[in-house]
C-alpha atoms as a PDB file:
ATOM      1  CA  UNK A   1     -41.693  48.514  24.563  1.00  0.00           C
ATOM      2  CA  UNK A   2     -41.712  47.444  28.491  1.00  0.00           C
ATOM      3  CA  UNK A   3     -44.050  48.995  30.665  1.00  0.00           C
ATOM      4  CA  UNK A   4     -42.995  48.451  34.200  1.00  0.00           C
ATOM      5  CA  UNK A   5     -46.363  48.492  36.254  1.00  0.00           C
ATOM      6  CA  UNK A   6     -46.728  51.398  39.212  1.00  0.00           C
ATOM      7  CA  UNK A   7     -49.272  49.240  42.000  1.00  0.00           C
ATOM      8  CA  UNK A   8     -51.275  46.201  41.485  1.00  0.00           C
ATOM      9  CA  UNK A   9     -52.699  44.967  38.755  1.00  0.00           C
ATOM     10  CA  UNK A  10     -56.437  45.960  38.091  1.00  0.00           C
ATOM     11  CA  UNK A  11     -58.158  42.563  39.678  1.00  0.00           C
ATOM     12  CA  UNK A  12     -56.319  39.240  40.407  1.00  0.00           C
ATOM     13  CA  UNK A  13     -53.094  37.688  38.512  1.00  0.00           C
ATOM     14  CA  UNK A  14     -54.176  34.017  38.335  1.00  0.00           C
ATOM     15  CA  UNK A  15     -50.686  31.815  37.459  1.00  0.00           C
ATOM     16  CA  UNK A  16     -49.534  28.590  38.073  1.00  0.00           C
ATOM     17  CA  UNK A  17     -46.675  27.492  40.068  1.00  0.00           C
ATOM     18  CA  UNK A  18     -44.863  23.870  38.930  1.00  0.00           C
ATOM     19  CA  UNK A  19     -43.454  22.435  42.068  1.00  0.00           C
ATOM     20  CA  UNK A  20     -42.021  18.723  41.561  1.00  0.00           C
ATOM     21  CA  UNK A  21     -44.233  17.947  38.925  1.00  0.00           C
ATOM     22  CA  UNK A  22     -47.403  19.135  40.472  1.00  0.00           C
ATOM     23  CA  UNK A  23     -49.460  22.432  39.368  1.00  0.00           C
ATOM     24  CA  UNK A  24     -49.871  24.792  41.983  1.00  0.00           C
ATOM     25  CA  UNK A  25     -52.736  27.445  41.934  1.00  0.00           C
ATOM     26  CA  UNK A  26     -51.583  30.541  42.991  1.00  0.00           C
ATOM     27  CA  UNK A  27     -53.682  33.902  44.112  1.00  0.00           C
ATOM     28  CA  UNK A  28     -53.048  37.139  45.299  1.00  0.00           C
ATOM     29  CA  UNK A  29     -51.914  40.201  43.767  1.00  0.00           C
ATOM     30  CA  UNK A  30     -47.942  41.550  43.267  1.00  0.00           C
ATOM     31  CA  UNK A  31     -46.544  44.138  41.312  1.00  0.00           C
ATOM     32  CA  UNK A  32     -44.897  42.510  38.074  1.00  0.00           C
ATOM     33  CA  UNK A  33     -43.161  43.992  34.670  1.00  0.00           C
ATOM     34  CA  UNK A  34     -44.793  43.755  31.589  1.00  0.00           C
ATOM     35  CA  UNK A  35     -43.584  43.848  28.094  1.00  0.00           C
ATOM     36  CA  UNK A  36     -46.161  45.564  25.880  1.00  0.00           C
ATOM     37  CA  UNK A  37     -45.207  45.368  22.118  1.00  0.00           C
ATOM     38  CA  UNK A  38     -48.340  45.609  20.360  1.00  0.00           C
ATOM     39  CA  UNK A  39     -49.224  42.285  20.474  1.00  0.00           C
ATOM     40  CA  UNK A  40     -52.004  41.275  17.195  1.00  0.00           C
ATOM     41  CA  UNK A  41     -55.012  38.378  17.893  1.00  0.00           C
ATOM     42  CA  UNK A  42     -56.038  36.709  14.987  1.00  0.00           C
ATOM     43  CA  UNK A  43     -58.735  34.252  14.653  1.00  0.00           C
ATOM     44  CA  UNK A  44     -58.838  31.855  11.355  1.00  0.00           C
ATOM     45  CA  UNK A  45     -56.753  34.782  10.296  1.00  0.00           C
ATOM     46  CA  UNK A  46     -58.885  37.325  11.234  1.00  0.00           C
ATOM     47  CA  UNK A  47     -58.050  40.093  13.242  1.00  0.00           C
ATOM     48  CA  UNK A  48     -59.675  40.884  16.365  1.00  0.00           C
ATOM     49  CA  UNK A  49     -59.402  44.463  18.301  1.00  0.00           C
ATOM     50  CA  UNK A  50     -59.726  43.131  21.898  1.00  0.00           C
ATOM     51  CA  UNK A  51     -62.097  45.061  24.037  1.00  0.00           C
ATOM     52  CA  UNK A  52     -63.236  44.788  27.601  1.00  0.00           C
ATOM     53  CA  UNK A  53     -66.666  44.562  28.782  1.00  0.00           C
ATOM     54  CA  UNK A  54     -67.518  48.452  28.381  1.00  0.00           C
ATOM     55  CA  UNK A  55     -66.158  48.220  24.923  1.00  0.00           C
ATOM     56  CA  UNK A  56     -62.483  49.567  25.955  1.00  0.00           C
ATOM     57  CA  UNK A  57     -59.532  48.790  24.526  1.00  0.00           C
ATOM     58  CA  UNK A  58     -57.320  46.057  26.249  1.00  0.00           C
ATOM     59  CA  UNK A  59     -54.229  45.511  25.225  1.00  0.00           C
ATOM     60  CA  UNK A  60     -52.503  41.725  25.459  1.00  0.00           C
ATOM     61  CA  UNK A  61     -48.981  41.675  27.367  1.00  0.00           C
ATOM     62  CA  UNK A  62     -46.070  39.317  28.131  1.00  0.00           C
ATOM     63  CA  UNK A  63     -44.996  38.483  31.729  1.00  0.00           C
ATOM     64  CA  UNK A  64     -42.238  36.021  32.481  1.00  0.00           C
ATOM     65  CA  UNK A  65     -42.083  34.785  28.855  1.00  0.00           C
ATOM     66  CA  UNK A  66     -46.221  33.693  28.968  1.00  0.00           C
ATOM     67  CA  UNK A  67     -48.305  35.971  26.672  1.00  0.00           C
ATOM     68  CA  UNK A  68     -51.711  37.082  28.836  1.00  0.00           C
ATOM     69  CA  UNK A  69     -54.515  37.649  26.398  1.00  0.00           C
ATOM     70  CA  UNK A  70     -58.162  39.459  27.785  1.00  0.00           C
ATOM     71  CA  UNK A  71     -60.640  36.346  28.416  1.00  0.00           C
ATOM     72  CA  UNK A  72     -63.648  38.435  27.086  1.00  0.00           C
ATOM     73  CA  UNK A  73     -62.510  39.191  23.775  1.00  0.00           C
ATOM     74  CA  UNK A  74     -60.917  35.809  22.599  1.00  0.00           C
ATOM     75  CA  UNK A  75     -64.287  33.645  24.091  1.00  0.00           C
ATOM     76  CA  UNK A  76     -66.598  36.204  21.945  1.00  0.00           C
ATOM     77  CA  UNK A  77     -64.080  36.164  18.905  1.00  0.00           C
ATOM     78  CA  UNK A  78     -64.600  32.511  19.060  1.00  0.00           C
ATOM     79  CA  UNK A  79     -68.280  32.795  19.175  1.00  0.00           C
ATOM     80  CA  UNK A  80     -68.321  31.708  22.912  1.00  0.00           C
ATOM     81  CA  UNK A  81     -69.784  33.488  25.906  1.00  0.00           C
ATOM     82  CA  UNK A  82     -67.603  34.857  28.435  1.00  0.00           C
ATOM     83  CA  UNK A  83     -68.546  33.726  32.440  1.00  0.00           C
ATOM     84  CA  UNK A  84     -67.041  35.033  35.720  1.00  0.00           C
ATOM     85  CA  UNK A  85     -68.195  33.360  39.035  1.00  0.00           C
ATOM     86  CA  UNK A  86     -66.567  35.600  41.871  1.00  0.00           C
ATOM     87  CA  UNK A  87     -67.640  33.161  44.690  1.00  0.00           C
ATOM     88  CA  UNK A  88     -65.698  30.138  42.839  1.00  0.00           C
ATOM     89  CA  UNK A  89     -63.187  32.634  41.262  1.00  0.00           C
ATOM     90  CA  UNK A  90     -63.813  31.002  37.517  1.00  0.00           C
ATOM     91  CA  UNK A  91     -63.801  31.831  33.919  1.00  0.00           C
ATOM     92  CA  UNK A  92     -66.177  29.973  31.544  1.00  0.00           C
ATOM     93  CA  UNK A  93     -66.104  29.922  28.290  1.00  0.00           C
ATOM     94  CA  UNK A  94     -69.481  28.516  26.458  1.00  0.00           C
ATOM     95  CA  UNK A  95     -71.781  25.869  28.468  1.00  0.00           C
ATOM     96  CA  UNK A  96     -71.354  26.311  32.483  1.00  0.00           C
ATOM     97  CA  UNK A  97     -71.337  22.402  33.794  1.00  0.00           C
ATOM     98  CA  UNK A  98     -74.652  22.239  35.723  1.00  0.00           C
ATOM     99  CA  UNK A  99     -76.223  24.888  34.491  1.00  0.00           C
ATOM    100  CA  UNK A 100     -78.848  25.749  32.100  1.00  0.00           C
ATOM    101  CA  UNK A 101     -78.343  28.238  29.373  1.00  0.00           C
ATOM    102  CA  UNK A 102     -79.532  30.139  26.624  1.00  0.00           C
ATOM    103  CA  UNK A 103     -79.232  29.001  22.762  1.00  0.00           C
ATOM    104  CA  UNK A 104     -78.508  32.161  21.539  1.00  0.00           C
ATOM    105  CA  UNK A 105     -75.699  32.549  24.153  1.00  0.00           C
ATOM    106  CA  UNK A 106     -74.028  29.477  23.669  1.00  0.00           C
ATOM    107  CA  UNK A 107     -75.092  27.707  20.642  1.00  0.00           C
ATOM    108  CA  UNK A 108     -76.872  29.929  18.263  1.00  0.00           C
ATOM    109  CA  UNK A 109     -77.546  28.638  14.610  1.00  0.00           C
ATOM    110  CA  UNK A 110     -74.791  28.943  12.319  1.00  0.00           C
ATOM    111  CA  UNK A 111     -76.897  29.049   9.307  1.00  0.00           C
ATOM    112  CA  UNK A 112     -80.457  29.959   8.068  1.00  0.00           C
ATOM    113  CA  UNK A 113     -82.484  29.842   5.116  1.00  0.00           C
ATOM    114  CA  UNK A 114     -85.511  32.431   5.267  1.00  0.00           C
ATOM    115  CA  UNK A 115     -84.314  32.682   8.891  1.00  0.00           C
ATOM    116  CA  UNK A 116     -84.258  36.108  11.235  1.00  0.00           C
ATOM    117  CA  UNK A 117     -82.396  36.606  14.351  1.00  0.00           C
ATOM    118  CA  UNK A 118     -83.324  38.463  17.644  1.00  0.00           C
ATOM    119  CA  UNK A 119     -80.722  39.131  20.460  1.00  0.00           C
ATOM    120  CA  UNK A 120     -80.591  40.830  23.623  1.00  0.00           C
ATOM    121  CA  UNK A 121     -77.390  42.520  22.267  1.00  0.00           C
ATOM    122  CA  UNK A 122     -79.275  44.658  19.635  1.00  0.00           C
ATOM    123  CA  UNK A 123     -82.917  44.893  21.508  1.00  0.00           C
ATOM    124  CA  UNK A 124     -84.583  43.441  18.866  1.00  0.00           C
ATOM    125  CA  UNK A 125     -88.047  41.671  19.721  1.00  0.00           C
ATOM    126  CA  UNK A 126     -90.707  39.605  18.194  1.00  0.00           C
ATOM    127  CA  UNK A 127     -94.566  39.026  19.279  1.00  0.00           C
ATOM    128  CA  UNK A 128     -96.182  35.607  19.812  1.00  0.00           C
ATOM    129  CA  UNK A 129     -99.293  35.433  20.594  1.00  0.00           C
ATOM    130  CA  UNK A 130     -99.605  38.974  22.834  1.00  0.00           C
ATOM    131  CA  UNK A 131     -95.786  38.432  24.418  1.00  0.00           C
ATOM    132  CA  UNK A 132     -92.621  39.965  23.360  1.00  0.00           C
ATOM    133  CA  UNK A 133     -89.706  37.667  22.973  1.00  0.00           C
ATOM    134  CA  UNK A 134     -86.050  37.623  22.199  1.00  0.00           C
ATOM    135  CA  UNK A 135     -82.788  35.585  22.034  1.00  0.00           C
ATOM    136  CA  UNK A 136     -84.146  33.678  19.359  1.00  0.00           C
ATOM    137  CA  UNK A 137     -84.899  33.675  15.737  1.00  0.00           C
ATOM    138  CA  UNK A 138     -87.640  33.405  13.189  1.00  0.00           C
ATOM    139  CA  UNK A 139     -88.690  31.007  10.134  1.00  0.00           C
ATOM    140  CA  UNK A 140     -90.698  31.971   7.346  1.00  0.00           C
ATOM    141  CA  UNK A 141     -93.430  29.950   5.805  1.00  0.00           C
ATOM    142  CA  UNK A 142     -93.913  30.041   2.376  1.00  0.00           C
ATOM    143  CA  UNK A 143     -94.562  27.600  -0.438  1.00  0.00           C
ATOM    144  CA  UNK A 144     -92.307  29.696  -2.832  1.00  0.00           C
ATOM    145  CA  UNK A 145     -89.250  28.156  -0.403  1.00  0.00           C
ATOM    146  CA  UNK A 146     -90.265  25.162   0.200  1.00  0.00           C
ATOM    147  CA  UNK A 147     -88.810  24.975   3.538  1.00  0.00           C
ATOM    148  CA  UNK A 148     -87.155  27.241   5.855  1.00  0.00           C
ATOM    149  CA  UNK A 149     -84.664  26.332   8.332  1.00  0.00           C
ATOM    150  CA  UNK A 150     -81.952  26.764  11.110  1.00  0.00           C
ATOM    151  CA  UNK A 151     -78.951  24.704  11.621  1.00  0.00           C
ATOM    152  CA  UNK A 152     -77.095  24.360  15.103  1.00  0.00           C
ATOM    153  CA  UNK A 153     -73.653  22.536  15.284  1.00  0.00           C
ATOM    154  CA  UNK A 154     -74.288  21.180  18.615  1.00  0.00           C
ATOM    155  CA  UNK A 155     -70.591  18.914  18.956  1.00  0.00           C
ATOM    156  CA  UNK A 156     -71.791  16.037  20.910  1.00  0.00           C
ATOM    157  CA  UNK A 157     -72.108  18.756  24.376  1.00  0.00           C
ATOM    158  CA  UNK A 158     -75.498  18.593  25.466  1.00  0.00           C
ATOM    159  CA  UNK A 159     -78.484  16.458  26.588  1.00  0.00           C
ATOM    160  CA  UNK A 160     -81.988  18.258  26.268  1.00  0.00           C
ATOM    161  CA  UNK A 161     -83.383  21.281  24.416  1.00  0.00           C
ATOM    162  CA  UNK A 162     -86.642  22.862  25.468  1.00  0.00           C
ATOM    163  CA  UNK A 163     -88.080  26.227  23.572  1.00  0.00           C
ATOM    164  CA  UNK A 164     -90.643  28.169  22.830  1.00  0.00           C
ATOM    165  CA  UNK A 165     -92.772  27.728  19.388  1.00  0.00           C
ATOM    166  CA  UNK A 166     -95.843  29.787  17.984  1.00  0.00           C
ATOM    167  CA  UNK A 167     -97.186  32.047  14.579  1.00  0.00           C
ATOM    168  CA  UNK A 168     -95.821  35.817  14.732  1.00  0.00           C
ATOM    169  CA  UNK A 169     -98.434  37.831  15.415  1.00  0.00           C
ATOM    170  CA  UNK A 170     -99.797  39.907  12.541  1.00  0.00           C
ATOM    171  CA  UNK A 171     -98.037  37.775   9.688  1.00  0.00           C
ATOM    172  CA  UNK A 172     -99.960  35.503   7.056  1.00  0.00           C
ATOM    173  CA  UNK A 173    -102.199  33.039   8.283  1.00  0.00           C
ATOM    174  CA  UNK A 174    -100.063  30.074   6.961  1.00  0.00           C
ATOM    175  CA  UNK A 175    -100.601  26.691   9.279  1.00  0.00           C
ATOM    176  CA  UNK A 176     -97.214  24.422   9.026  1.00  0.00           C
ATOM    177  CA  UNK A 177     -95.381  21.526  10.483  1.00  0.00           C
ATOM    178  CA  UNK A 178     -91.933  21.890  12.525  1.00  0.00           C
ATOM    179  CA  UNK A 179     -89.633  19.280  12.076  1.00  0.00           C
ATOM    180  CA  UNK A 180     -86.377  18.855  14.204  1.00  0.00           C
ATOM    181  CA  UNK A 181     -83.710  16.337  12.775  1.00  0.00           C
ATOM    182  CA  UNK A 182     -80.969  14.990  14.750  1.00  0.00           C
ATOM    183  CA  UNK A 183     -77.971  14.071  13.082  1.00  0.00           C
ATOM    184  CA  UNK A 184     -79.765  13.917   9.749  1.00  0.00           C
ATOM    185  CA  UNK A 185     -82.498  11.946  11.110  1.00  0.00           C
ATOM    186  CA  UNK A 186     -86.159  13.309  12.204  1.00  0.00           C
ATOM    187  CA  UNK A 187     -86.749  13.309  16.161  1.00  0.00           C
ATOM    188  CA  UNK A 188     -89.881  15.268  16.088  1.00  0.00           C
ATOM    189  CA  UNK A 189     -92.619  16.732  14.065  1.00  0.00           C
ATOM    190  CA  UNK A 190     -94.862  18.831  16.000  1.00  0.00           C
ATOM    191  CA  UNK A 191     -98.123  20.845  13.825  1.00  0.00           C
ATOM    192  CA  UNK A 192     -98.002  24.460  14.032  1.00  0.00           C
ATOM    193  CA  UNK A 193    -101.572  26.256  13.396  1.00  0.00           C
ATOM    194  CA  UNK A 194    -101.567  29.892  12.809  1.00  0.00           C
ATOM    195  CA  UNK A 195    -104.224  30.483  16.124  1.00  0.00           C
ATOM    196  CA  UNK A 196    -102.968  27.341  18.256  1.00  0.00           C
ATOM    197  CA  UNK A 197    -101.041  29.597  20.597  1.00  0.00           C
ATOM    198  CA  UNK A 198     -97.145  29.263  21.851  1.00  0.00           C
ATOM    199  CA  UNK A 199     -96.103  25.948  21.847  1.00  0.00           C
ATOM    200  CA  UNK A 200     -93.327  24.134  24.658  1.00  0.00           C
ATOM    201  CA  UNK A 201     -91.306  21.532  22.676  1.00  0.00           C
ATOM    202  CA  UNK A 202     -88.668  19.058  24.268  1.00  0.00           C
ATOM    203  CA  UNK A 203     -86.144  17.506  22.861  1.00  0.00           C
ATOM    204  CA  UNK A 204     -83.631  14.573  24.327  1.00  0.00           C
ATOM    205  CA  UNK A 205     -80.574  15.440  22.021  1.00  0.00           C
ATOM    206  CA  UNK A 206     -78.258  12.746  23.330  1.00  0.00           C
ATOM    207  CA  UNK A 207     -75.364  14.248  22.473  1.00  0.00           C
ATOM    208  CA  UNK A 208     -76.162  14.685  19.240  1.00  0.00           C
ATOM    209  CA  UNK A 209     -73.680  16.371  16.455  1.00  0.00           C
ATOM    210  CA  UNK A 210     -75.899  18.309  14.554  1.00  0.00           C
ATOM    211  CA  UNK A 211     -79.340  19.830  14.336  1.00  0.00           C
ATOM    212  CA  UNK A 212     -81.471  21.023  11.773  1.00  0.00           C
ATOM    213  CA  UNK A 213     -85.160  22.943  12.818  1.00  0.00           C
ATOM    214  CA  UNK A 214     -87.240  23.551   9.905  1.00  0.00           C
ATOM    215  CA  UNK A 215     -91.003  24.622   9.166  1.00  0.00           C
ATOM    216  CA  UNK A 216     -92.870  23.484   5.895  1.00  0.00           C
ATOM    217  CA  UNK A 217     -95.868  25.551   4.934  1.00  0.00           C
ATOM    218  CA  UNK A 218     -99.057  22.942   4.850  1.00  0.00           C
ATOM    219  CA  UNK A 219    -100.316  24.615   1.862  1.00  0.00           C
ATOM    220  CA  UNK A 220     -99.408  26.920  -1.121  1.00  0.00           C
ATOM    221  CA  UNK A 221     -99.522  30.569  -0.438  1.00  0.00           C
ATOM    222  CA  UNK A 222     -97.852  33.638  -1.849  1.00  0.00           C
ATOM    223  CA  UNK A 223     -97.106  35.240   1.329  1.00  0.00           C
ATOM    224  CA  UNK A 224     -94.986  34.281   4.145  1.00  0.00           C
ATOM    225  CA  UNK A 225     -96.338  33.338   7.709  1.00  0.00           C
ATOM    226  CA  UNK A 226     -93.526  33.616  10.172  1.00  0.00           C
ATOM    227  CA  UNK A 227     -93.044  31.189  13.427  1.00  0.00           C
ATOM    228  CA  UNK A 228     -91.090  32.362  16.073  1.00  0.00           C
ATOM    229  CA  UNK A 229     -88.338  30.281  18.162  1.00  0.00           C
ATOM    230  CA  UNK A 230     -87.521  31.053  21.614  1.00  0.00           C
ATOM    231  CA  UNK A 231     -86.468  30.741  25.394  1.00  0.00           C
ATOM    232  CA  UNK A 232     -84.472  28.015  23.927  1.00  0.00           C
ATOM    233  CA  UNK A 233     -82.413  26.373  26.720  1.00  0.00           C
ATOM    234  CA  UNK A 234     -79.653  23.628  26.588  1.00  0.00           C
ATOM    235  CA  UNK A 235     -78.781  21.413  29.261  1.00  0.00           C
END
């Protein structure tokens, strides 16, 4: 079905002119035909209903034989967050260069075991020490599991990690040790004590593949202590 389109289209049509070989950015805003045909996104063969940012409906089109897909809903169907910088006129998708940015946001774990999240998205909160926190995730501590643990596949894209560490408040008084590996190799050990307060770890990643965070109870218990995880930040 074609849907010629009445006016200008909502915001600006970004395209790209080829003139002898060299790309051409072009701006501005023009009144184009659009073939609508109720185009289907999959991802790993999943389908995804595209929505806008006030969970609307958008619906991909074709213009001039290139198929236009909504930016928002492909980066977060890929598990990527979704950027737009008016002053420079730019999309990002995942890590802005330069710019510092949350773990949960662009490079939350992938996998836990005894593991909790906490996101903005769903308001959910943890206490550490007095504070409330969120964007991050919990561990439990307990000698029935052995260990507990979050894994992060990190692709080689980014240089330091610095986060927040402490006990939840009002969980079993289980002391532990956090261990971060790197690649399948240990890069730090810091000791966690139930009444030591919220702890600042840094990390020099190196471009570094993978990551594993884990928390070992120091002694046998039949409860679980929980440690929280947050205001993590990659550069």
């Amino acid at each position: 079905m074609k849907k010629r389109l009445q006016g200008f289209l909502t915001g600006v049509l970004v395209g790209a002119t080829v003139v002898s070989g060299v790309a051409v950015a072009k701006t501005g805003s023009e009144t184009i035909e659009a073939i609508y045909n109720n185009i289907k996104i999959y991802v790993d063969g999943v389908k995804i209903e595209p929505k806008d940012a006030n969970g609307n409906a958008v619906e991909p089109f074709i213009y001039n034989g290139t198929t236009y897909l909504p930016v928002r809903a492909v980066g977060e169907a890929i598990d990527k967050s979704v950027h737009w910088d008016g002053t420079t006129q730019s999309v990002y998708l995942g890590q802005i260069p330069g710019v510092s940015q949350s773990w949960m946001d662009i490079c939350k774990p992938y996998e836990y075991e005894n593991g909790k999240e906490y996101l903005i998205s769903s308001n959910k909160k943890f206490t550490m020490s007095g504070k409330e926190y969120t964007n991050g995730f919990t561990l439990d501590a307990c000698i029935y599991n052995l260990k507990s643990f979050a894994l992060f596949n990190l692709n080689g894209q980014y240089s330091t990690l610095s986060f927040k560490v402490g006990h939840i408040d009002n969980t079993s008084k289980i002391n532990g040790e956090l261990n971060v590996y790197l690649d399948g190799n240990l890069a730090k050990t810091v000791s966690l004590n139930h009444d030591s307060g919220v702890k600042n770890v840094n990390i020099a990643l190196n471009g570094a593949m993978h990551m594993k965070i884990e928390i070992v109870p120091e002694y046998a218990w039949y409860e679980s202590g929980r440690y929280g995880f947050a205001e993590g930040v990659f550069n």
